[in-house]
C-alpha atoms as a PDB file:
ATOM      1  CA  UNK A   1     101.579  44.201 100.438  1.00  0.00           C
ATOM      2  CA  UNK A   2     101.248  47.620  99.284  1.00  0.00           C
ATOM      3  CA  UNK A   3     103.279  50.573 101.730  1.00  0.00           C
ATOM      4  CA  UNK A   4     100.593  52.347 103.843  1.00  0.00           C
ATOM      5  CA  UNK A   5     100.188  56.331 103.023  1.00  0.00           C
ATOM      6  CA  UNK A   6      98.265  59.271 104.481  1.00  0.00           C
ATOM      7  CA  UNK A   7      97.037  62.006 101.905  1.00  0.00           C
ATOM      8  CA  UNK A   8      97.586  65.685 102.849  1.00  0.00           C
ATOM      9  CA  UNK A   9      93.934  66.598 101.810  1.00  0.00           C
ATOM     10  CA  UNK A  10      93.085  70.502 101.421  1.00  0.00           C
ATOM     11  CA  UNK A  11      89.642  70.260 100.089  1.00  0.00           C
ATOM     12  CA  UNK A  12      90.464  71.761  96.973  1.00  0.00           C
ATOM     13  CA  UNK A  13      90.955  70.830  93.241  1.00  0.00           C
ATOM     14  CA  UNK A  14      94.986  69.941  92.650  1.00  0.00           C
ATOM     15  CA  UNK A  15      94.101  67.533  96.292  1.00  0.00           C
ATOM     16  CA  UNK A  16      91.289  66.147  94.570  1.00  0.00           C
ATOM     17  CA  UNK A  17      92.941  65.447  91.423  1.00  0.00           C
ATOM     18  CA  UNK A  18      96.041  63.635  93.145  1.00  0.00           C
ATOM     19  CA  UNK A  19      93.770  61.883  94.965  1.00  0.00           C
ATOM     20  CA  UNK A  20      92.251  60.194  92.156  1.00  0.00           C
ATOM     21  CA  UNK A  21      95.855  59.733  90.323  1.00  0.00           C
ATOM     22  CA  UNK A  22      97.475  58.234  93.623  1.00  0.00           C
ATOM     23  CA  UNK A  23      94.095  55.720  93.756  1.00  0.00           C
ATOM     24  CA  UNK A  24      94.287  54.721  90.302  1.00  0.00           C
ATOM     25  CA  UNK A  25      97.923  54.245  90.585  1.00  0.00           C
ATOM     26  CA  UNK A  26      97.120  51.499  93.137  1.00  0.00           C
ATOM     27  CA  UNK A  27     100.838  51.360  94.510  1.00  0.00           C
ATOM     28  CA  UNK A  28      99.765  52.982  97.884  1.00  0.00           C
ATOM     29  CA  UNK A  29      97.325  51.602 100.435  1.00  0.00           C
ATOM     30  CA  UNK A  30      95.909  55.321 101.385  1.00  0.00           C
ATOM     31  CA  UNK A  31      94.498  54.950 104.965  1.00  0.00           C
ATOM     32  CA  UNK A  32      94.230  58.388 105.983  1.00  0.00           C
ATOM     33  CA  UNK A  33      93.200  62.039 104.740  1.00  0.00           C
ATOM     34  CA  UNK A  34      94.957  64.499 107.044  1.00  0.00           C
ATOM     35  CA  UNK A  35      94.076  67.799 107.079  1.00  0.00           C
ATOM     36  CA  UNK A  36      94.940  71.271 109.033  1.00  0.00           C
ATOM     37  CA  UNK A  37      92.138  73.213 110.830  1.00  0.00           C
ATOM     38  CA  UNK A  38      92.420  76.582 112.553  1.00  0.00           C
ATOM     39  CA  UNK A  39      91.284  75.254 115.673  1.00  0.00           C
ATOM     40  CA  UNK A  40      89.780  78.619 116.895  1.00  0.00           C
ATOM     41  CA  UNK A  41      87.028  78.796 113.852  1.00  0.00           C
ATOM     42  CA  UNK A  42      86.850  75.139 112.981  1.00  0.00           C
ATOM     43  CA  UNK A  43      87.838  75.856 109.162  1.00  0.00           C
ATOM     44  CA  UNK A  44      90.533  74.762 107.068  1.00  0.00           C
ATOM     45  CA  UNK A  45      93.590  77.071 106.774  1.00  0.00           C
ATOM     46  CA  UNK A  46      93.815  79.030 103.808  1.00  0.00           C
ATOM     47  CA  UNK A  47      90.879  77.762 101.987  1.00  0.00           C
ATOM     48  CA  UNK A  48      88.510  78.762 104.992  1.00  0.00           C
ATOM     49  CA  UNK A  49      86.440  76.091 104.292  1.00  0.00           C
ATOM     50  CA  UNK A  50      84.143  75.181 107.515  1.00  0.00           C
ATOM     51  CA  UNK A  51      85.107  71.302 108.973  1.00  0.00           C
ATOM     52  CA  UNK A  52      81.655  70.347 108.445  1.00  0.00           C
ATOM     53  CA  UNK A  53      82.146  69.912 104.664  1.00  0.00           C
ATOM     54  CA  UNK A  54      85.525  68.549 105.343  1.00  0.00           C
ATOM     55  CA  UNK A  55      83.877  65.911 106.833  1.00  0.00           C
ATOM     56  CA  UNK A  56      81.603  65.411 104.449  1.00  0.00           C
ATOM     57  CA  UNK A  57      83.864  64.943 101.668  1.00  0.00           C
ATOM     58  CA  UNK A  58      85.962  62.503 103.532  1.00  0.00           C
ATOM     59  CA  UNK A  59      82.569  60.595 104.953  1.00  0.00           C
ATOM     60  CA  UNK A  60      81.647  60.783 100.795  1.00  0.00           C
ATOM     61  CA  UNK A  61      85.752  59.853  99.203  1.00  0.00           C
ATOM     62  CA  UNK A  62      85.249  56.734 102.681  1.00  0.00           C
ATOM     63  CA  UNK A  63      88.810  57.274 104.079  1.00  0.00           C
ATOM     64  CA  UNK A  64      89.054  57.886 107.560  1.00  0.00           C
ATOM     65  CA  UNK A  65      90.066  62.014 108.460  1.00  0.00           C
ATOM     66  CA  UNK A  66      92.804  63.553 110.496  1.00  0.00           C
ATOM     67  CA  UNK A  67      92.373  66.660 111.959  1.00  0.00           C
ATOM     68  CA  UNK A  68      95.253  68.788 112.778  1.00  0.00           C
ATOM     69  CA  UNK A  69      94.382  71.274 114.816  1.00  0.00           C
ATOM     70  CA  UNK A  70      96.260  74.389 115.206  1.00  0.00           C
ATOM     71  CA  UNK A  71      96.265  77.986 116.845  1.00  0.00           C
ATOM     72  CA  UNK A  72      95.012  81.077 115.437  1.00  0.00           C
ATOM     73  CA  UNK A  73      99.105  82.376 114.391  1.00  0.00           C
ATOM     74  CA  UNK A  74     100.938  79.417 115.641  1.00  0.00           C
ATOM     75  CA  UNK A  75     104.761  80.026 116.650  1.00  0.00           C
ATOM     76  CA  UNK A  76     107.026  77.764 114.054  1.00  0.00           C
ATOM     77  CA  UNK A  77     108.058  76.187 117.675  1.00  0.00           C
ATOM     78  CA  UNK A  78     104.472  75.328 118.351  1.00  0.00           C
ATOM     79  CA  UNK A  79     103.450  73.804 114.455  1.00  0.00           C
ATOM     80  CA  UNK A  80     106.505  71.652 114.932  1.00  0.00           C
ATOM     81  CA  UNK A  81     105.378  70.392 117.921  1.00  0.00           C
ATOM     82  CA  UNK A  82     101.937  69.744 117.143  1.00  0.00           C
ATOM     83  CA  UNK A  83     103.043  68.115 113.796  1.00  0.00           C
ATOM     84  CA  UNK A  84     105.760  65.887 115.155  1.00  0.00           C
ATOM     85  CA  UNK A  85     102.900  64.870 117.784  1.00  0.00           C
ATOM     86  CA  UNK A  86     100.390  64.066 114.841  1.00  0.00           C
ATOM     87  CA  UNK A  87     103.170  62.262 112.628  1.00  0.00           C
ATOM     88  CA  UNK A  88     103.865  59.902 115.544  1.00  0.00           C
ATOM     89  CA  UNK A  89     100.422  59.271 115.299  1.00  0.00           C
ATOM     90  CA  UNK A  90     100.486  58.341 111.799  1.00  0.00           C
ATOM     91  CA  UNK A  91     103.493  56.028 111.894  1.00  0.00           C
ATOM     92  CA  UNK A  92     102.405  54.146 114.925  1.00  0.00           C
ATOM     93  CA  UNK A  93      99.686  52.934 112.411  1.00  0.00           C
ATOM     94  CA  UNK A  94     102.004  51.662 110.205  1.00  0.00           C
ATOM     95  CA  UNK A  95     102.151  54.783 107.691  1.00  0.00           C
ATOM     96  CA  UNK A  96     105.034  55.368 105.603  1.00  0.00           C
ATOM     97  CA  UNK A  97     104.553  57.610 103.062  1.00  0.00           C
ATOM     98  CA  UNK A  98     103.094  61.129 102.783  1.00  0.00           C
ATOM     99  CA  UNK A  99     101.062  62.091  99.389  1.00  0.00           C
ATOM    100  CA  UNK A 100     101.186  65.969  98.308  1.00  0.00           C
ATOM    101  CA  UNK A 101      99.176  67.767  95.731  1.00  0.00           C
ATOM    102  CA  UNK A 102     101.670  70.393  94.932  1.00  0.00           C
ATOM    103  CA  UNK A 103     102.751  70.832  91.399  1.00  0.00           C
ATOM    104  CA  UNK A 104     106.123  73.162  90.898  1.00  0.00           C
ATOM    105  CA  UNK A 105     106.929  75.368  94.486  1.00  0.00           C
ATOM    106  CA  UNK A 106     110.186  73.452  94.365  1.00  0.00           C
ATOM    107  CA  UNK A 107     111.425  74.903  98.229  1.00  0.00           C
ATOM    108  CA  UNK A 108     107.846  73.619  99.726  1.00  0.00           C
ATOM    109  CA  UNK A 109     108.981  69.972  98.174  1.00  0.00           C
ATOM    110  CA  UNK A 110     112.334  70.428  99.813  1.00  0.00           C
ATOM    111  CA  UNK A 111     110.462  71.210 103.195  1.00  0.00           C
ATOM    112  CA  UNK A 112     108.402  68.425 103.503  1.00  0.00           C
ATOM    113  CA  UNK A 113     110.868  66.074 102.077  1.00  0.00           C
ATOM    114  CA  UNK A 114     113.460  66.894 104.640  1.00  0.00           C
ATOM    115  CA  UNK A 115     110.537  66.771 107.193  1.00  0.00           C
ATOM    116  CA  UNK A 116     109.582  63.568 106.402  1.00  0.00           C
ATOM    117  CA  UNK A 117     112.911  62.241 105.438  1.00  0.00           C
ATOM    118  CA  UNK A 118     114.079  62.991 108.824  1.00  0.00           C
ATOM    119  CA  UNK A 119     111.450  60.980 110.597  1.00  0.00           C
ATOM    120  CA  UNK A 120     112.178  57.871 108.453  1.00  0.00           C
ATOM    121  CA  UNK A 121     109.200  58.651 106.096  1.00  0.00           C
ATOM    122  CA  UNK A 122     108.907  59.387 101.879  1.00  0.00           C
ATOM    123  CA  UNK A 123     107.111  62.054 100.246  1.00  0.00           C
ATOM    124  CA  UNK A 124     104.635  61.341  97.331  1.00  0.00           C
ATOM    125  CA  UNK A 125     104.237  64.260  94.649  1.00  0.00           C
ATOM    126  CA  UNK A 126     101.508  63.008  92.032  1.00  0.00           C
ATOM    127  CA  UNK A 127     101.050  66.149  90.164  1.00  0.00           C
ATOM    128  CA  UNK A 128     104.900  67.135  90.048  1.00  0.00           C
ATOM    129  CA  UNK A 129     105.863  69.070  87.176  1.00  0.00           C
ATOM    130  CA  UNK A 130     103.110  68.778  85.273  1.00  0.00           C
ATOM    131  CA  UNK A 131     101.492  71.709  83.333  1.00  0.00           C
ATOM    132  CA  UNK A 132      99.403  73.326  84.977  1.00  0.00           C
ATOM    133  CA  UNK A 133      96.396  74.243  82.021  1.00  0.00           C
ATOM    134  CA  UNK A 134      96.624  70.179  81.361  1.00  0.00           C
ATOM    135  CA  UNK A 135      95.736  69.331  84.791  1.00  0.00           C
ATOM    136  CA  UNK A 136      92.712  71.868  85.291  1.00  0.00           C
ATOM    137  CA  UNK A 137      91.392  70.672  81.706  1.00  0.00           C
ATOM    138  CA  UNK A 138      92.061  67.335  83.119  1.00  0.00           C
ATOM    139  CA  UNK A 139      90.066  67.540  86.271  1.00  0.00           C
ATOM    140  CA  UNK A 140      87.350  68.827  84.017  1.00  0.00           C
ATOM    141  CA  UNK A 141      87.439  66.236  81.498  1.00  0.00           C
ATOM    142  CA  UNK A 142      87.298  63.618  84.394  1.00  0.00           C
ATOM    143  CA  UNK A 143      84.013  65.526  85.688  1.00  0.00           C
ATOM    144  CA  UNK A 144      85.256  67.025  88.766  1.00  0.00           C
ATOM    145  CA  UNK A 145      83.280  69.851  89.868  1.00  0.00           C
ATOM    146  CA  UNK A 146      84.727  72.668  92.423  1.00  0.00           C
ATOM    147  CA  UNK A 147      84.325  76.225  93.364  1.00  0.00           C
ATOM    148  CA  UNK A 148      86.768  79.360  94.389  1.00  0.00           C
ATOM    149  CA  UNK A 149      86.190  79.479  98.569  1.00  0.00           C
ATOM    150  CA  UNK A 150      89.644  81.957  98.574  1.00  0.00           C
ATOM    151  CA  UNK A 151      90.908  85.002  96.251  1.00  0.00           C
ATOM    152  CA  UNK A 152      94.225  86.650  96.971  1.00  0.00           C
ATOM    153  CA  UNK A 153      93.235  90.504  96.636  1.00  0.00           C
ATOM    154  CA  UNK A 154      96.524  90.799  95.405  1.00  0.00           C
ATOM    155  CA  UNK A 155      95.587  89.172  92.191  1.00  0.00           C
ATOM    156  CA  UNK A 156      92.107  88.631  91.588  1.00  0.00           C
ATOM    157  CA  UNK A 157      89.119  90.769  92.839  1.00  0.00           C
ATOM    158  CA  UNK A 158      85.978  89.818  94.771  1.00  0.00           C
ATOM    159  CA  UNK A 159      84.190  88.663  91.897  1.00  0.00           C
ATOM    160  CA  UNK A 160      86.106  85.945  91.351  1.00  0.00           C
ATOM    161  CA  UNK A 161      85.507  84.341  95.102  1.00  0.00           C
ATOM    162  CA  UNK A 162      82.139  81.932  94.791  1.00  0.00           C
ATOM    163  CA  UNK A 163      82.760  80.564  91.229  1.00  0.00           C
ATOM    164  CA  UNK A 164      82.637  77.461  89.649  1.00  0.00           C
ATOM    165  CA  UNK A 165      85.629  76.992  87.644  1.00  0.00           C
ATOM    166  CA  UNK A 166      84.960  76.310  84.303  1.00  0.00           C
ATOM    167  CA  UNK A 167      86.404  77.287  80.908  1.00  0.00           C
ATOM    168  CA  UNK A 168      84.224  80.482  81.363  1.00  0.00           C
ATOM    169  CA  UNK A 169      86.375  81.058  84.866  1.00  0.00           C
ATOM    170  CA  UNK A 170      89.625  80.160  83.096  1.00  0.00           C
ATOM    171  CA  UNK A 171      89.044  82.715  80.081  1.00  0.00           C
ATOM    172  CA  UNK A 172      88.641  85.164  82.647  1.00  0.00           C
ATOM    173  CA  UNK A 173      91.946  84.680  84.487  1.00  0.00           C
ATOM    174  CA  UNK A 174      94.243  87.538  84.131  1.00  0.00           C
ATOM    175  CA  UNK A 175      97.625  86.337  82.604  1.00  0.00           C
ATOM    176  CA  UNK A 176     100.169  86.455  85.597  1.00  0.00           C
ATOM    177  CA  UNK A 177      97.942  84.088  87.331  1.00  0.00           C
ATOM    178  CA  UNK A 178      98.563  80.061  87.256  1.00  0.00           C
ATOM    179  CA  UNK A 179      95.224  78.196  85.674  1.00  0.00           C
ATOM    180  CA  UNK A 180      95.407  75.973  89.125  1.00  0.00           C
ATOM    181  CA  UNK A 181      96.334  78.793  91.824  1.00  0.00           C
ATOM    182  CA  UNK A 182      99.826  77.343  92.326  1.00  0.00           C
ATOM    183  CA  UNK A 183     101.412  80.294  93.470  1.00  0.00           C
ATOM    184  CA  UNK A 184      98.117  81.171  96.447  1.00  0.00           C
ATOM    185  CA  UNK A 185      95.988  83.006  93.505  1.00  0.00           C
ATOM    186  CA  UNK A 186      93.024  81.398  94.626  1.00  0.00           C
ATOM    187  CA  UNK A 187      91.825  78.348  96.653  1.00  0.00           C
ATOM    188  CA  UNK A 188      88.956  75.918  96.072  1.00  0.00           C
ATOM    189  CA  UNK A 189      86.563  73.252  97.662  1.00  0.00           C
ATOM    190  CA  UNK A 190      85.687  70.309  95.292  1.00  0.00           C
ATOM    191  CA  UNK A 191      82.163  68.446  95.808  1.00  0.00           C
ATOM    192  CA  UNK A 192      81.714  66.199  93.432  1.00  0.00           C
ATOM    193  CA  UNK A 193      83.759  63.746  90.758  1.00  0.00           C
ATOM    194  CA  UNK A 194      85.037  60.429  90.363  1.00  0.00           C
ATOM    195  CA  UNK A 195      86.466  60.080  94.078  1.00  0.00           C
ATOM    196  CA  UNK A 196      83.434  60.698  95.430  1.00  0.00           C
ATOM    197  CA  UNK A 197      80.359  58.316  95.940  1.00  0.00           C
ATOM    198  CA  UNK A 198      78.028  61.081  96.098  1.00  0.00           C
ATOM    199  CA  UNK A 199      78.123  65.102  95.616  1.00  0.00           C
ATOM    200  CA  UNK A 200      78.544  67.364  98.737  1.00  0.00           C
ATOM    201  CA  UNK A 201      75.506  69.662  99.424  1.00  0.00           C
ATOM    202  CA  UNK A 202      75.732  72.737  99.850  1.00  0.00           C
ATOM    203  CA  UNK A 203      74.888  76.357  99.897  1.00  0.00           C
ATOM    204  CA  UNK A 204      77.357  79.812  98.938  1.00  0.00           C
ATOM    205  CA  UNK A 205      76.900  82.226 101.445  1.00  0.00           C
ATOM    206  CA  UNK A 206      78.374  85.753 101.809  1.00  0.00           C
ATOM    207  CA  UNK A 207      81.824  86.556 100.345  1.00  0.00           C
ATOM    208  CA  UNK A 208      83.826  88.228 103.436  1.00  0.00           C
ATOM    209  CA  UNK A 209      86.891  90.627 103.136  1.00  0.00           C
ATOM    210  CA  UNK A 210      90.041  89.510 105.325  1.00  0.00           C
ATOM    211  CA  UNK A 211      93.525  91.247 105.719  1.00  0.00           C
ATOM    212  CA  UNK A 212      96.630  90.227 107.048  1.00  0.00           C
ATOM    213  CA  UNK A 213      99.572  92.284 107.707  1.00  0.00           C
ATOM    214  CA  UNK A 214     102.376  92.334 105.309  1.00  0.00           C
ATOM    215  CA  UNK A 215     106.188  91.982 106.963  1.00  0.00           C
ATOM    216  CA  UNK A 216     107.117  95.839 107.356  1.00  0.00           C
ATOM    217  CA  UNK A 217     109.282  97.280 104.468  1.00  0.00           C
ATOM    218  CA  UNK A 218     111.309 100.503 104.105  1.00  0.00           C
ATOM    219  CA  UNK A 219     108.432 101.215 100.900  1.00  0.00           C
ATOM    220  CA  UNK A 220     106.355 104.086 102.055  1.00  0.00           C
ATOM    221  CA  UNK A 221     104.056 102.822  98.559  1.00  0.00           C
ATOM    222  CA  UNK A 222     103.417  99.523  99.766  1.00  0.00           C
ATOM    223  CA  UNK A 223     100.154  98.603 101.183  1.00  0.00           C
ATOM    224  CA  UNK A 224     100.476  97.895 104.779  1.00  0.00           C
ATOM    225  CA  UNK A 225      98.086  94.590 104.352  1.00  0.00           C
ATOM    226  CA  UNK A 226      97.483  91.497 102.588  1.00  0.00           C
ATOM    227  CA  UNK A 227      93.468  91.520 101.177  1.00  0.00           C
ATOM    228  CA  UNK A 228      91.738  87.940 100.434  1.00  0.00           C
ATOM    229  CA  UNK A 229      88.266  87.214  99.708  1.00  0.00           C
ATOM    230  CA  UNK A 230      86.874  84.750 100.758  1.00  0.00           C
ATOM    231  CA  UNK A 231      83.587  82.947 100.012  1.00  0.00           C
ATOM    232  CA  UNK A 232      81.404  81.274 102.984  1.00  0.00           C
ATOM    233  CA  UNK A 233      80.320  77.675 101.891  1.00  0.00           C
ATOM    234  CA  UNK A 234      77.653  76.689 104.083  1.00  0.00           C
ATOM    235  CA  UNK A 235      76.869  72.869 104.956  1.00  0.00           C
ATOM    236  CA  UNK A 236      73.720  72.036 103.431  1.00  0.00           C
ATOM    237  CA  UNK A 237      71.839  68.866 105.178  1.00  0.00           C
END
């Protein structure tokens, strides 16, 4: 019998990708998508992605969805709490394992290993280490479409928020930034491709300008906020 596993789903490409890797694997029984919502605007954190297409994609990959929900700015206190309560969730279901989508931010893989490690469960990294222009020309290849719902101002400028990626978007990429976002360059939502059983629908709305305070720092230069872009997807029945 194969060892039951949830899959940290964010919507977005490098999910989708070890998604598809982790199924065709076939070592892991994956019984649950799991997923972190801002609980005040019903959208996925980071990638701002509204929970109505989350659902969609899950009701389209057919695994059953977790939603985390959390506060606006949750205290570290209260994400611990609210993940310990979700993980004892998981594992009364028989769920041992915990499958990632991150590629090379080696002290996030320390965090949720020790996490996990410390609640008796083992963290699954399908894309670990693996260069990061072969998996985006991978995703490609396999015929995975997905566009850019989030643009850190910081490296990339409006324009870039609302695109499909493509070779087109990938020519365009300035060079200090990682062909799959790695380092919070950009985030995506993916719609169609081989996990799916049938495209998402929907339609690009406006592209909205957030900021977020920086920490405070003795530079008088630095800008006192953090910009992102981000593009409104908009469920389309």
């Amino acid at each position: 019998m194969k060892p039951k596993a949830l899959f940290n789903w964010s919507s977005g490409k490098d999910s989708a990708l070890a998604l598809y890797k982790i199924m065709q694997d076939n070592q892991y029984e994956i019984t649950t998508l799991l997923t972190s919502i801002n609980e005040e605007f019903q959208r996925i954190s980071m990638h701002g992605v509204h929970v109505s297409l989350l659902e969609k994609q899950a009701e389209s990959i057919g695994i059953p969805l977790l939603k985390m929900e959390l506060p606006k700015d949750p205290s570290m206190a209260e994400y611990q709490e609210i993940m310990s309560t979700t993980m004892a969730e998981v594992q009364a279901g028989g769920i041992t394992h915990s499958v990632f989508g991150d590629i090379f931010l080696e002290d996030l893989r320390q965090y949720r290993e020790d996490q996990l490690n410390a609640i008796g469960m083992t963290a699954v990294f399908p894309l670990w280490k693996q260069d990061t222009s072969d998996l985006i020309h991978e995703f490609l290849d396999l015929g995975f479409k997905t566009i850019v719902t989030c643009v850190n101002g910081s490296y990339l400028d409006k324009s870039f928020a609302g695109r499909i990626i493509d070779q087109k978007f990938l020519d365009d990429l300035p060079e200090n930034v990682d062909p799959c976002g790695e380092n919070g360059e950009f985030h995506t939502f993916t719609f169609e491709g081989p996990i799916f059983k049938a495209p998402i629908a929907f339609k690009v709305g406006e592209t909205v300008k957030k900021t977020y305070p920086k920490p405070k720092s003795s530079s008088k230069d630095q800008e006192e906020n953090y910009v992102f872009w981000f593009s409104d997807l908009i469920c389309d029945q």
